[in-house]
C-alpha atoms as a PDB file:
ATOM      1  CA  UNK A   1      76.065  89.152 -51.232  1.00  0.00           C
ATOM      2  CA  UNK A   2      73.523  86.290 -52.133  1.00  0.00           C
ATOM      3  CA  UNK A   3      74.397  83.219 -49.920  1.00  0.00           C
ATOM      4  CA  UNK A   4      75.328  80.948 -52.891  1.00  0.00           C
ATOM      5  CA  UNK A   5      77.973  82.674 -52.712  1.00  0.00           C
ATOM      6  CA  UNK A   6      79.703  80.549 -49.824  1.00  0.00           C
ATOM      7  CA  UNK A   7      79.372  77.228 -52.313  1.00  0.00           C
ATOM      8  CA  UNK A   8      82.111  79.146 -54.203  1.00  0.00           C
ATOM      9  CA  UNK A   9      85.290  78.566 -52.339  1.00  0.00           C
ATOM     10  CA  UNK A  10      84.345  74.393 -52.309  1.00  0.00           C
ATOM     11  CA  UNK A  11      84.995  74.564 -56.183  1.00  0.00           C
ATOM     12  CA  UNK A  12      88.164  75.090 -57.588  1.00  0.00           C
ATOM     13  CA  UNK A  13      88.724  78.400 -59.048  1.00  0.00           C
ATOM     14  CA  UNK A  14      89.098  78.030 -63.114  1.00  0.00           C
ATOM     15  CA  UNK A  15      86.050  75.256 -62.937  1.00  0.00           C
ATOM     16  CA  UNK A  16      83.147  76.020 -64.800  1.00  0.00           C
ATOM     17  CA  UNK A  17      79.571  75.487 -63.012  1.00  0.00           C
ATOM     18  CA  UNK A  18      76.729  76.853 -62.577  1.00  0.00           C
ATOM     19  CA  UNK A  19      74.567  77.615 -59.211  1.00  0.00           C
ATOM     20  CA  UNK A  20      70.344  77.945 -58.931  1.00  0.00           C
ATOM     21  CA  UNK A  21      69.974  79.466 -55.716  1.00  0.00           C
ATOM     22  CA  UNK A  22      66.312  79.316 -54.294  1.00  0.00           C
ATOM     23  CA  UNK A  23      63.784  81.154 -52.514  1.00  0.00           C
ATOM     24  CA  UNK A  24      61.726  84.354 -52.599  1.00  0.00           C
ATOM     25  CA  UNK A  25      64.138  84.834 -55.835  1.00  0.00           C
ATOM     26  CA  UNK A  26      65.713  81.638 -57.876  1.00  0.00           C
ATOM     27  CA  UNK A  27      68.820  83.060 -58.782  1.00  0.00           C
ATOM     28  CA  UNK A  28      71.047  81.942 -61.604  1.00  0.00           C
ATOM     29  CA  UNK A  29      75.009  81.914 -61.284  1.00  0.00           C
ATOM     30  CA  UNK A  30      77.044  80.802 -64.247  1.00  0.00           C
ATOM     31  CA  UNK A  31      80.778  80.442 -63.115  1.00  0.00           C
ATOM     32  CA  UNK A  32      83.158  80.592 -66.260  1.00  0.00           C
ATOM     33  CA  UNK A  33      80.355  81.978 -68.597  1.00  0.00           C
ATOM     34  CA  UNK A  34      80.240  84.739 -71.034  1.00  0.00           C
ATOM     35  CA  UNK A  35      79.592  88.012 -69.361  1.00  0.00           C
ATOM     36  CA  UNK A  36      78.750  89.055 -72.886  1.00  0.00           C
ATOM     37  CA  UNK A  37      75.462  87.021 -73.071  1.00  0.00           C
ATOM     38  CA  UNK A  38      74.270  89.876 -69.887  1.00  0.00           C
ATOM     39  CA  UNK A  39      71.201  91.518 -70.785  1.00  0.00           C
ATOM     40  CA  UNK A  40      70.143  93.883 -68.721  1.00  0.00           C
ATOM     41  CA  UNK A  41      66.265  93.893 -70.399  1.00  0.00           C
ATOM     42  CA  UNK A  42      66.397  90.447 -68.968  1.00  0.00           C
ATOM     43  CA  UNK A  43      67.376  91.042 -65.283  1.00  0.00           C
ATOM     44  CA  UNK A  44      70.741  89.976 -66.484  1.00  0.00           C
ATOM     45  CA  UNK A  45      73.676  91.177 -64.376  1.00  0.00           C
ATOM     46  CA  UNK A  46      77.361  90.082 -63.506  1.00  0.00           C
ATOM     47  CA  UNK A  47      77.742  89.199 -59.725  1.00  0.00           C
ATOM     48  CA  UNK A  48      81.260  88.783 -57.696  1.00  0.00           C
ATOM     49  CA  UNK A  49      82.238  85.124 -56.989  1.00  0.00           C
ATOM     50  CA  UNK A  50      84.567  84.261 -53.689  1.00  0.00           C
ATOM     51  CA  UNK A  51      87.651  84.686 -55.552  1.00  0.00           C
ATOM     52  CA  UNK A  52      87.172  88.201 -56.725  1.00  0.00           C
ATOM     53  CA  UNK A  53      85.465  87.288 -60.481  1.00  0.00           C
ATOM     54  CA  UNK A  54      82.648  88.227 -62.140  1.00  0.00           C
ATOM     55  CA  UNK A  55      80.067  85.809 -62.687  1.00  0.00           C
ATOM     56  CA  UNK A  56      77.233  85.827 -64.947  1.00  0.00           C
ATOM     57  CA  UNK A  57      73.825  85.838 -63.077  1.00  0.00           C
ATOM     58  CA  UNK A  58      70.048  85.784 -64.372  1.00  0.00           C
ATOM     59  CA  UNK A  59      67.218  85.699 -61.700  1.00  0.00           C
ATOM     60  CA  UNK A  60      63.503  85.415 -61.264  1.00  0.00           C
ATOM     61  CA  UNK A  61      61.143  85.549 -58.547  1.00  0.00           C
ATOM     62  CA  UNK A  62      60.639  82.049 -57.978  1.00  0.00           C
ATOM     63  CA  UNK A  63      59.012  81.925 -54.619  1.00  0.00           C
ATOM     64  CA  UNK A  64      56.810  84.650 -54.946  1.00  0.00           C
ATOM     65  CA  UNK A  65      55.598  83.255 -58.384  1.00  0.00           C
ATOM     66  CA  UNK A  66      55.398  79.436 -57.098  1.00  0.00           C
ATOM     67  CA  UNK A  67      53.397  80.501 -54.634  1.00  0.00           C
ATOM     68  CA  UNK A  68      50.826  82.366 -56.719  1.00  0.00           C
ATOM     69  CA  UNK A  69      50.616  79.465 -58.988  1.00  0.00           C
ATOM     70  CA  UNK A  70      49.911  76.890 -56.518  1.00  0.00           C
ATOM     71  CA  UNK A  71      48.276  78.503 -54.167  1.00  0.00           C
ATOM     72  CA  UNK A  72      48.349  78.180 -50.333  1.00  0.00           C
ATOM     73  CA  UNK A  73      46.920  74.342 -49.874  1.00  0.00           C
ATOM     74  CA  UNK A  74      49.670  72.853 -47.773  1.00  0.00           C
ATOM     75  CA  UNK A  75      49.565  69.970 -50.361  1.00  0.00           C
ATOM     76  CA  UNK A  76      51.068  72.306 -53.086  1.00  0.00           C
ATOM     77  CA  UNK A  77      54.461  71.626 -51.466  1.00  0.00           C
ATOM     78  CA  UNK A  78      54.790  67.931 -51.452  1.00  0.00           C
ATOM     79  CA  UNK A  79      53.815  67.067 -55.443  1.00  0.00           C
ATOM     80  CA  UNK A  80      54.153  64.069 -56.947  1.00  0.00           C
ATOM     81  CA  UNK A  81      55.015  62.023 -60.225  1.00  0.00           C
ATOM     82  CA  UNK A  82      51.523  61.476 -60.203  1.00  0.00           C
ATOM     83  CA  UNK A  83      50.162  64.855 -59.979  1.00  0.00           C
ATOM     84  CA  UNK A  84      52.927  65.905 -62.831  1.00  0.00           C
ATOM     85  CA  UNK A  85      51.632  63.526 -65.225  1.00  0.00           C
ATOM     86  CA  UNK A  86      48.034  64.721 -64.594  1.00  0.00           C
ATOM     87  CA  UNK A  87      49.442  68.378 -65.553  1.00  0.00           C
ATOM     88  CA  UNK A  88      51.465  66.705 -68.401  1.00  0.00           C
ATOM     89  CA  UNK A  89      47.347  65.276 -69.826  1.00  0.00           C
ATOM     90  CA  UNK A  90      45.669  67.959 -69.203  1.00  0.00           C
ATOM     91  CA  UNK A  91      47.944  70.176 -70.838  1.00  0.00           C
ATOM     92  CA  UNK A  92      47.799  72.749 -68.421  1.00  0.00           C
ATOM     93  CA  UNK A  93      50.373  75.906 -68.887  1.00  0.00           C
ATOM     94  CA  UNK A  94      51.112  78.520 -66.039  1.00  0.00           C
ATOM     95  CA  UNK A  95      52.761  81.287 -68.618  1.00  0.00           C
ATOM     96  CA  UNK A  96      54.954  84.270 -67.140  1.00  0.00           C
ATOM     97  CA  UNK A  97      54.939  86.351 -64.956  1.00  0.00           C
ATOM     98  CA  UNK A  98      53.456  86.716 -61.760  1.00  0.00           C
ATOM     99  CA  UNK A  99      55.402  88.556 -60.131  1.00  0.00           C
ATOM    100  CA  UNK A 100      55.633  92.421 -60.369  1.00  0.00           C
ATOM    101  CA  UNK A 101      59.305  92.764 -60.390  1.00  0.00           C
ATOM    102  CA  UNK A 102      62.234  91.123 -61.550  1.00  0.00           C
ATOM    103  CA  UNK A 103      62.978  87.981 -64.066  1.00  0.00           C
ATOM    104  CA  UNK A 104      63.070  87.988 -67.663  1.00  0.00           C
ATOM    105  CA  UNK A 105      59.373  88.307 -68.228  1.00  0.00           C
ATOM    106  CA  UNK A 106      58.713  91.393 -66.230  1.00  0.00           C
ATOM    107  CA  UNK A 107      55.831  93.430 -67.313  1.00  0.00           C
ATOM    108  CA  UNK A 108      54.249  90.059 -68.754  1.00  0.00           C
ATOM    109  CA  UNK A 109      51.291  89.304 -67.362  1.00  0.00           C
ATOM    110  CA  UNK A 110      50.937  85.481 -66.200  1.00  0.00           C
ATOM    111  CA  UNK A 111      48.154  83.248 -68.026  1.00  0.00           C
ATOM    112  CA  UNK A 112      47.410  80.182 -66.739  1.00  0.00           C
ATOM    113  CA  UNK A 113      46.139  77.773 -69.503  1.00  0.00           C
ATOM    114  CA  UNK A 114      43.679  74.328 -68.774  1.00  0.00           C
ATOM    115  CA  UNK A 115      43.568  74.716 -65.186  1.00  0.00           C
ATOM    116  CA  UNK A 116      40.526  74.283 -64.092  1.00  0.00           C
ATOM    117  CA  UNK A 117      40.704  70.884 -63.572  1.00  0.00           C
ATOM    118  CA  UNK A 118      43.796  71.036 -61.501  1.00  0.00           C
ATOM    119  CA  UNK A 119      43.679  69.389 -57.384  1.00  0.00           C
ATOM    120  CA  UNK A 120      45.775  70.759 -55.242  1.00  0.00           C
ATOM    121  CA  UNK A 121      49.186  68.457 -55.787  1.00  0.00           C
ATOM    122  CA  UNK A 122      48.697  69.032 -59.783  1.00  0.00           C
ATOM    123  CA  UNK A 123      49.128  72.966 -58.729  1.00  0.00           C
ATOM    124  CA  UNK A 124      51.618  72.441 -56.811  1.00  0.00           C
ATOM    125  CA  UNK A 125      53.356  70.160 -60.143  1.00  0.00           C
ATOM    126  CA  UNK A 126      52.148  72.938 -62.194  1.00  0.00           C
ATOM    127  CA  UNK A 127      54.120  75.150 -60.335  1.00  0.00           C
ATOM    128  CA  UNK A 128      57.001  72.952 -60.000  1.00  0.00           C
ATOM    129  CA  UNK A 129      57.303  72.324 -63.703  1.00  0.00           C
ATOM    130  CA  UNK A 130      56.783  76.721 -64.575  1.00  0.00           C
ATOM    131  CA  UNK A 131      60.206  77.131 -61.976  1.00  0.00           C
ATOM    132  CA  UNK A 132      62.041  74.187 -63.615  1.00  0.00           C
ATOM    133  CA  UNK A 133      60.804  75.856 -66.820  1.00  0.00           C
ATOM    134  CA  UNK A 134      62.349  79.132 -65.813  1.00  0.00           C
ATOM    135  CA  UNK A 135      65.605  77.958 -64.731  1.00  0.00           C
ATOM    136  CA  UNK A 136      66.035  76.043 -67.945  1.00  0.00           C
ATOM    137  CA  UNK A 137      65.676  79.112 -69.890  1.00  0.00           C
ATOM    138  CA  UNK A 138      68.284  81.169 -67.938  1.00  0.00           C
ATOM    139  CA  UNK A 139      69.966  78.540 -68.023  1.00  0.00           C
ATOM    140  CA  UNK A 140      70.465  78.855 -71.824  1.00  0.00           C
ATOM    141  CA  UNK A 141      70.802  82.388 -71.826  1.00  0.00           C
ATOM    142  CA  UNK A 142      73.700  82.580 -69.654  1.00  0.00           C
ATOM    143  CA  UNK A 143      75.107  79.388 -71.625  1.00  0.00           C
ATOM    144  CA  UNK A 144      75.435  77.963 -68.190  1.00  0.00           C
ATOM    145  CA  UNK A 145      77.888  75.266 -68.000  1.00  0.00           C
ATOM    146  CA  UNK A 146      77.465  71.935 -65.731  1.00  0.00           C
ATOM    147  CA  UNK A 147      77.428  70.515 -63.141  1.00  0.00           C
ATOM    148  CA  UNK A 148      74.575  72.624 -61.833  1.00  0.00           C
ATOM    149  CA  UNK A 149      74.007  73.107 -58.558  1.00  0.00           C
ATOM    150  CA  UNK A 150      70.206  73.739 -56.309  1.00  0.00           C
ATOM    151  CA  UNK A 151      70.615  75.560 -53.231  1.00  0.00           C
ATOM    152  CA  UNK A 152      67.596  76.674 -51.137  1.00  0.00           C
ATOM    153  CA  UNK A 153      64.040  75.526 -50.752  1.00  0.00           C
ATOM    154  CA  UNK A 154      63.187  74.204 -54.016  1.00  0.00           C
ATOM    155  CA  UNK A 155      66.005  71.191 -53.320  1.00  0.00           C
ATOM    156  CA  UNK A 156      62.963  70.173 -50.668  1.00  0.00           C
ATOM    157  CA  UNK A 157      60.176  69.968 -53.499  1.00  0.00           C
ATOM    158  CA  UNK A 158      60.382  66.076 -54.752  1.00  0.00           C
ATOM    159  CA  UNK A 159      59.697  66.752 -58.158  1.00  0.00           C
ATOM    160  CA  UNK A 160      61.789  70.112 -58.622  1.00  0.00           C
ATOM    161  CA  UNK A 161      65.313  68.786 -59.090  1.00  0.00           C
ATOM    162  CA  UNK A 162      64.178  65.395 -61.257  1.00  0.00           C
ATOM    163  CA  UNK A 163      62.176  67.868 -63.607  1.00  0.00           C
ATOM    164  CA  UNK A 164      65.256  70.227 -64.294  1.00  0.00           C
ATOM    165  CA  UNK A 165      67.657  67.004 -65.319  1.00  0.00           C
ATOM    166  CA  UNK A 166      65.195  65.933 -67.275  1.00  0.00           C
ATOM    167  CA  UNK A 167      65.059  69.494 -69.143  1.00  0.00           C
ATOM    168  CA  UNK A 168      68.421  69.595 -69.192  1.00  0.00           C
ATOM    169  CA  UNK A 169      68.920  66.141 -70.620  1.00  0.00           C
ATOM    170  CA  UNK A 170      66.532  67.284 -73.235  1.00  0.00           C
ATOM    171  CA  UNK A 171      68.845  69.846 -74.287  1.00  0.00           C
ATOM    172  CA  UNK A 172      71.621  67.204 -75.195  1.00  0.00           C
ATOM    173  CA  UNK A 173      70.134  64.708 -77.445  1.00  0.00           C
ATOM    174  CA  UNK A 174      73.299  62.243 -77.221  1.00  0.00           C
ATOM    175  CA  UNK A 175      72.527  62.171 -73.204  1.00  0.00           C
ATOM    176  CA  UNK A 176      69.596  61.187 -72.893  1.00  0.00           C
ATOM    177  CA  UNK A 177      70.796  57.206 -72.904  1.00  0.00           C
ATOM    178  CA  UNK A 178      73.722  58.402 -70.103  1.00  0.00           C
ATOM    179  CA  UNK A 179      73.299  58.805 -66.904  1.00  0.00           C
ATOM    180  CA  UNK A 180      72.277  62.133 -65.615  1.00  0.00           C
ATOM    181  CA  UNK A 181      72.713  62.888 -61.865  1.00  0.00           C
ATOM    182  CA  UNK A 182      71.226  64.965 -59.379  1.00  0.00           C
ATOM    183  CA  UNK A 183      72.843  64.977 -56.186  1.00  0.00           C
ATOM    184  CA  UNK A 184      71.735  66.866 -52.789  1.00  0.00           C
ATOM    185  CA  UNK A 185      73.370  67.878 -49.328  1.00  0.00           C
ATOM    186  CA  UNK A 186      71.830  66.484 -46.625  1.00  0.00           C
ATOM    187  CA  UNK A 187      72.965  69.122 -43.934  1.00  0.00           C
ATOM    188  CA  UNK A 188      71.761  72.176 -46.215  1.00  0.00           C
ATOM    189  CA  UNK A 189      69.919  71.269 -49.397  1.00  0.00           C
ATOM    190  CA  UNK A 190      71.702  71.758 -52.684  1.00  0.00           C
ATOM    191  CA  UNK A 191      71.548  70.028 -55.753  1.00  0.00           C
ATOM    192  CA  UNK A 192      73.786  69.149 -58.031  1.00  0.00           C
ATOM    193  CA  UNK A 193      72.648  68.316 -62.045  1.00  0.00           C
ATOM    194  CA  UNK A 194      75.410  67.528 -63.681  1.00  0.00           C
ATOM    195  CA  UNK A 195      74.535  67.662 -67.814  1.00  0.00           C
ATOM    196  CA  UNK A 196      77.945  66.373 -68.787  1.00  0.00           C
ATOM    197  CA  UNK A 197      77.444  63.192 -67.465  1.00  0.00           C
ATOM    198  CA  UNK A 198      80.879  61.868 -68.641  1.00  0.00           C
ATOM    199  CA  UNK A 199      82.774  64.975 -67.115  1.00  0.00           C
ATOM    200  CA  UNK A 200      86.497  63.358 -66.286  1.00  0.00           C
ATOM    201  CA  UNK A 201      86.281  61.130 -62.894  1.00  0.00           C
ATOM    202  CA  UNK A 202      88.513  64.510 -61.446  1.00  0.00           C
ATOM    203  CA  UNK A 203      85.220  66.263 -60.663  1.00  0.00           C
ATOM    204  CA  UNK A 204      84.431  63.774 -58.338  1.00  0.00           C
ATOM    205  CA  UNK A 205      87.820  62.749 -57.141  1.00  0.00           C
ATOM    206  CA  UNK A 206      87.164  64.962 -53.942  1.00  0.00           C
ATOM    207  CA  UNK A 207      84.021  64.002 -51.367  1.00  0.00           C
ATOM    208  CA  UNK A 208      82.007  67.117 -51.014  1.00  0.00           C
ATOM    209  CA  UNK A 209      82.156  68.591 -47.711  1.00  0.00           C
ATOM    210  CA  UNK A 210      78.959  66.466 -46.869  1.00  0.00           C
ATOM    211  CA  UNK A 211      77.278  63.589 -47.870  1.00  0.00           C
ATOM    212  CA  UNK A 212      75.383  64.195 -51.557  1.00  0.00           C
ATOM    213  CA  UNK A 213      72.391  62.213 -52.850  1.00  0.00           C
ATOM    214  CA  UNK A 214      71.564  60.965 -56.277  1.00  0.00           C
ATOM    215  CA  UNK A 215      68.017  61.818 -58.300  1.00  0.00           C
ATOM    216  CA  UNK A 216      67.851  60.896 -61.991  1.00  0.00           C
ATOM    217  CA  UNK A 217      65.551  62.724 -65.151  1.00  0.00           C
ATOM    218  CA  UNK A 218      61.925  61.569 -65.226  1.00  0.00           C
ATOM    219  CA  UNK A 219      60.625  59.167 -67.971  1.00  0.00           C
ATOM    220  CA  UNK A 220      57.994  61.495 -69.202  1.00  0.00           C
ATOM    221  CA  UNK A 221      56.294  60.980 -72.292  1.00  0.00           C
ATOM    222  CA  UNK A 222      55.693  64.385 -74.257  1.00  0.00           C
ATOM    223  CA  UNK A 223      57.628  66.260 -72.138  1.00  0.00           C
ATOM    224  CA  UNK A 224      59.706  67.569 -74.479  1.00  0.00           C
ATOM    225  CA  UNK A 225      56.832  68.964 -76.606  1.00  0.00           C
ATOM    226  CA  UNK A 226      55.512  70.856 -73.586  1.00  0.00           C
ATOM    227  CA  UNK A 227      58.731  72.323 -72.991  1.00  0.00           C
ATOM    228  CA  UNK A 228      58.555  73.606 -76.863  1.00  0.00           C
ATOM    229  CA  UNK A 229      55.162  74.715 -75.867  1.00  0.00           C
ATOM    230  CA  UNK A 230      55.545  76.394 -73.369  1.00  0.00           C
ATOM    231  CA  UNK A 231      58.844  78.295 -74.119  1.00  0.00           C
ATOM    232  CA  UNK A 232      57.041  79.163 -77.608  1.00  0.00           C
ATOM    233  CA  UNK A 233      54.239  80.683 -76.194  1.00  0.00           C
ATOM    234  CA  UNK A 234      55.938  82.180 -73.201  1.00  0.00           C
ATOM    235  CA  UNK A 235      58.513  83.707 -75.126  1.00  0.00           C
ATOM    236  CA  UNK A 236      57.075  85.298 -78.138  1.00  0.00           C
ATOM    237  CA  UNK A 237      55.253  87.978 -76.110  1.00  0.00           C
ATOM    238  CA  UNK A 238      55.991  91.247 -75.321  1.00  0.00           C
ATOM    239  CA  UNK A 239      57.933  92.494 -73.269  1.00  0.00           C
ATOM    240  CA  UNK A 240      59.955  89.529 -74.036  1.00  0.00           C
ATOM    241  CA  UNK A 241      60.227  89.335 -77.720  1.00  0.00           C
ATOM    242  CA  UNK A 242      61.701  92.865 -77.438  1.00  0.00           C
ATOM    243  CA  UNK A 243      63.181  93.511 -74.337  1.00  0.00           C
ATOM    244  CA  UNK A 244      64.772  96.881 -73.267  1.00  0.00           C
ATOM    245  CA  UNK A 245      68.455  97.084 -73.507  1.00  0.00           C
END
C-alpha cells in the first residue's frame, strides 16, 4: 500500500479530498471521486483507502522525470521565483514523457522546447513547473475534489506547492480574488491546497495532528497562457490523443 495511505484515517470518512503523494512516482488519490473517470490507457486505477473504499488514483513518474529535466546540479533543487519567471520569458517547455514507464503520456517521447538558455535554478523551475503541470492534469481527469493535499519530497521544493495553487486557482475563475491556501506539516512534509477556499469553517474546526503552514498562488503574468500551451501541445500527441483502453 502507497504510504499516503496513513493520511487517510486523519480525514473523516464521507469527506471528499484529494492526495499528491511524491517521489520516484507522484501519485494522485481522489477520495469521493468518480471511479468512472478510470482509464486504464492513462495509468488510471482505483486504489483502497483506510476505511475499506475505493479511491480513484492517476500517477506519473515524477521523480524520475524531474530529475531528467533538471539535471543533477545540486542547484536544481532549491529554485526560485526568480528562476521561474526566467522560464516563464524564455518560454521554455519540457513536454512529456521522460520516463519509460508509467503516467499518462507513456510511450511519448519528452521534447524540451527553448532551453538552451536555461542556468541551473531555471532547470530546476522548469522542472518544477512540468510536475505541477502534471498533477494539474490528473488532477482534472480524476475530477479531484479539494482540499488537496502534497505528501513527499516535492513539499521541500519552494516553488512546487505555490505553482500548483496557482494552477489550480486558474481553474476557478471566481477564485482567483479569494484566498487560496497551501498549508504544510512540519514533522513530515505535506501540503495542503485547498481550491474551495470558502469550504465551511468545519474543515478546519479540528487542528491537524501537527502544526500546518500557509503558501499562497504566485502572481505570474502569462501563466495561464503557458499552462494552455503547454497542455495543448502536450496533449494532442500520440499516444495521448488516443490512448489504449
Amino acid at each position: 500500500m502507497h504510504p499516503t495511505c496513513v493520511i487517510a484515517p486523519s480525514r473523516p470518512e464521507n469527506e471528499r479530498f484529494a492526495v499528491v503523494s511524491s517521489g520516484t512516482w507522484t501519485v494522485v488519490m481522489a477520495h469521493g471521486a468518480e471511479l468512472e473517470r478510470l482509464q486504464e490507457g492513462r495509468d488510471m486505477l482505483a486504489n483502497i483507502d483506510a476505511f475499506g473504499s475505493p479511491v480513484a488514483t492517476a500517477r506519473f513518474p515524477g521523480g524520475r522525470e524531474y530529475e531528467a529535466i533538471a539535471g543533477d546540479n545540486p542547484l536544481t533543487r532549491q529554485p526560485t521565483l526568480e528562476s521561474l519567471k526566467g522560464v516563464l520569458q524564455k518560454r521554455a517547455l519540457a513536454l512529456p514523457s521522460f520516463a519509460g514507464t508509467g503516467g499518462p503520456f507513456v510511450g511519448q517521447r519528452g521534447k524540451l522546447v527553448d532551453t538552451e538558455q536555461l542556468d541551473a535554478r531555471e532547470r530546476g523551475a522548469l522542472a518544477t513547473l512540468y510536475c505541477a503541470l502534471q498533477t494539474d492534469l490528473l488532477l482534472d481527469l480524476l475530477g479531484a475534489p479539494s482540499p488537496v493535499i502534497i505528501d513527499g519530497p516535492l513539499t521541500e521544493n519552494p516553488l512546487y506547492g505555490p505553482v500548483l495553487a496557482t494552477l489550480r486557482a486558474a481553474q476557478q475563475g471566481d477564485l482567483k480574488a479569494r484566498e487560496t491556501r497551501t498549508l504544510t506539516r512540519q514533522y513530515s512534509p505535506a501540503t495542503i491546497v485547498p481550491v474551495r477556499p470558502n469550504a465551511p469553517d468545519s474543515c478546519w474546526d479540528t487542528a491537524p495532528a501537527t502544526p500546518l503552514r500557509l503558501a499562497t498562488p504566485l502572481d505570474l503574468p502569462g501563466f495561464e497562457d503557458y499552462r494552455a500551451r503547454w497542455r495543448a501541445e502536450a496533449t494532442s500527441r500520440p499516444p495521448y490523443a488516443n490512448p489504449q483502453r
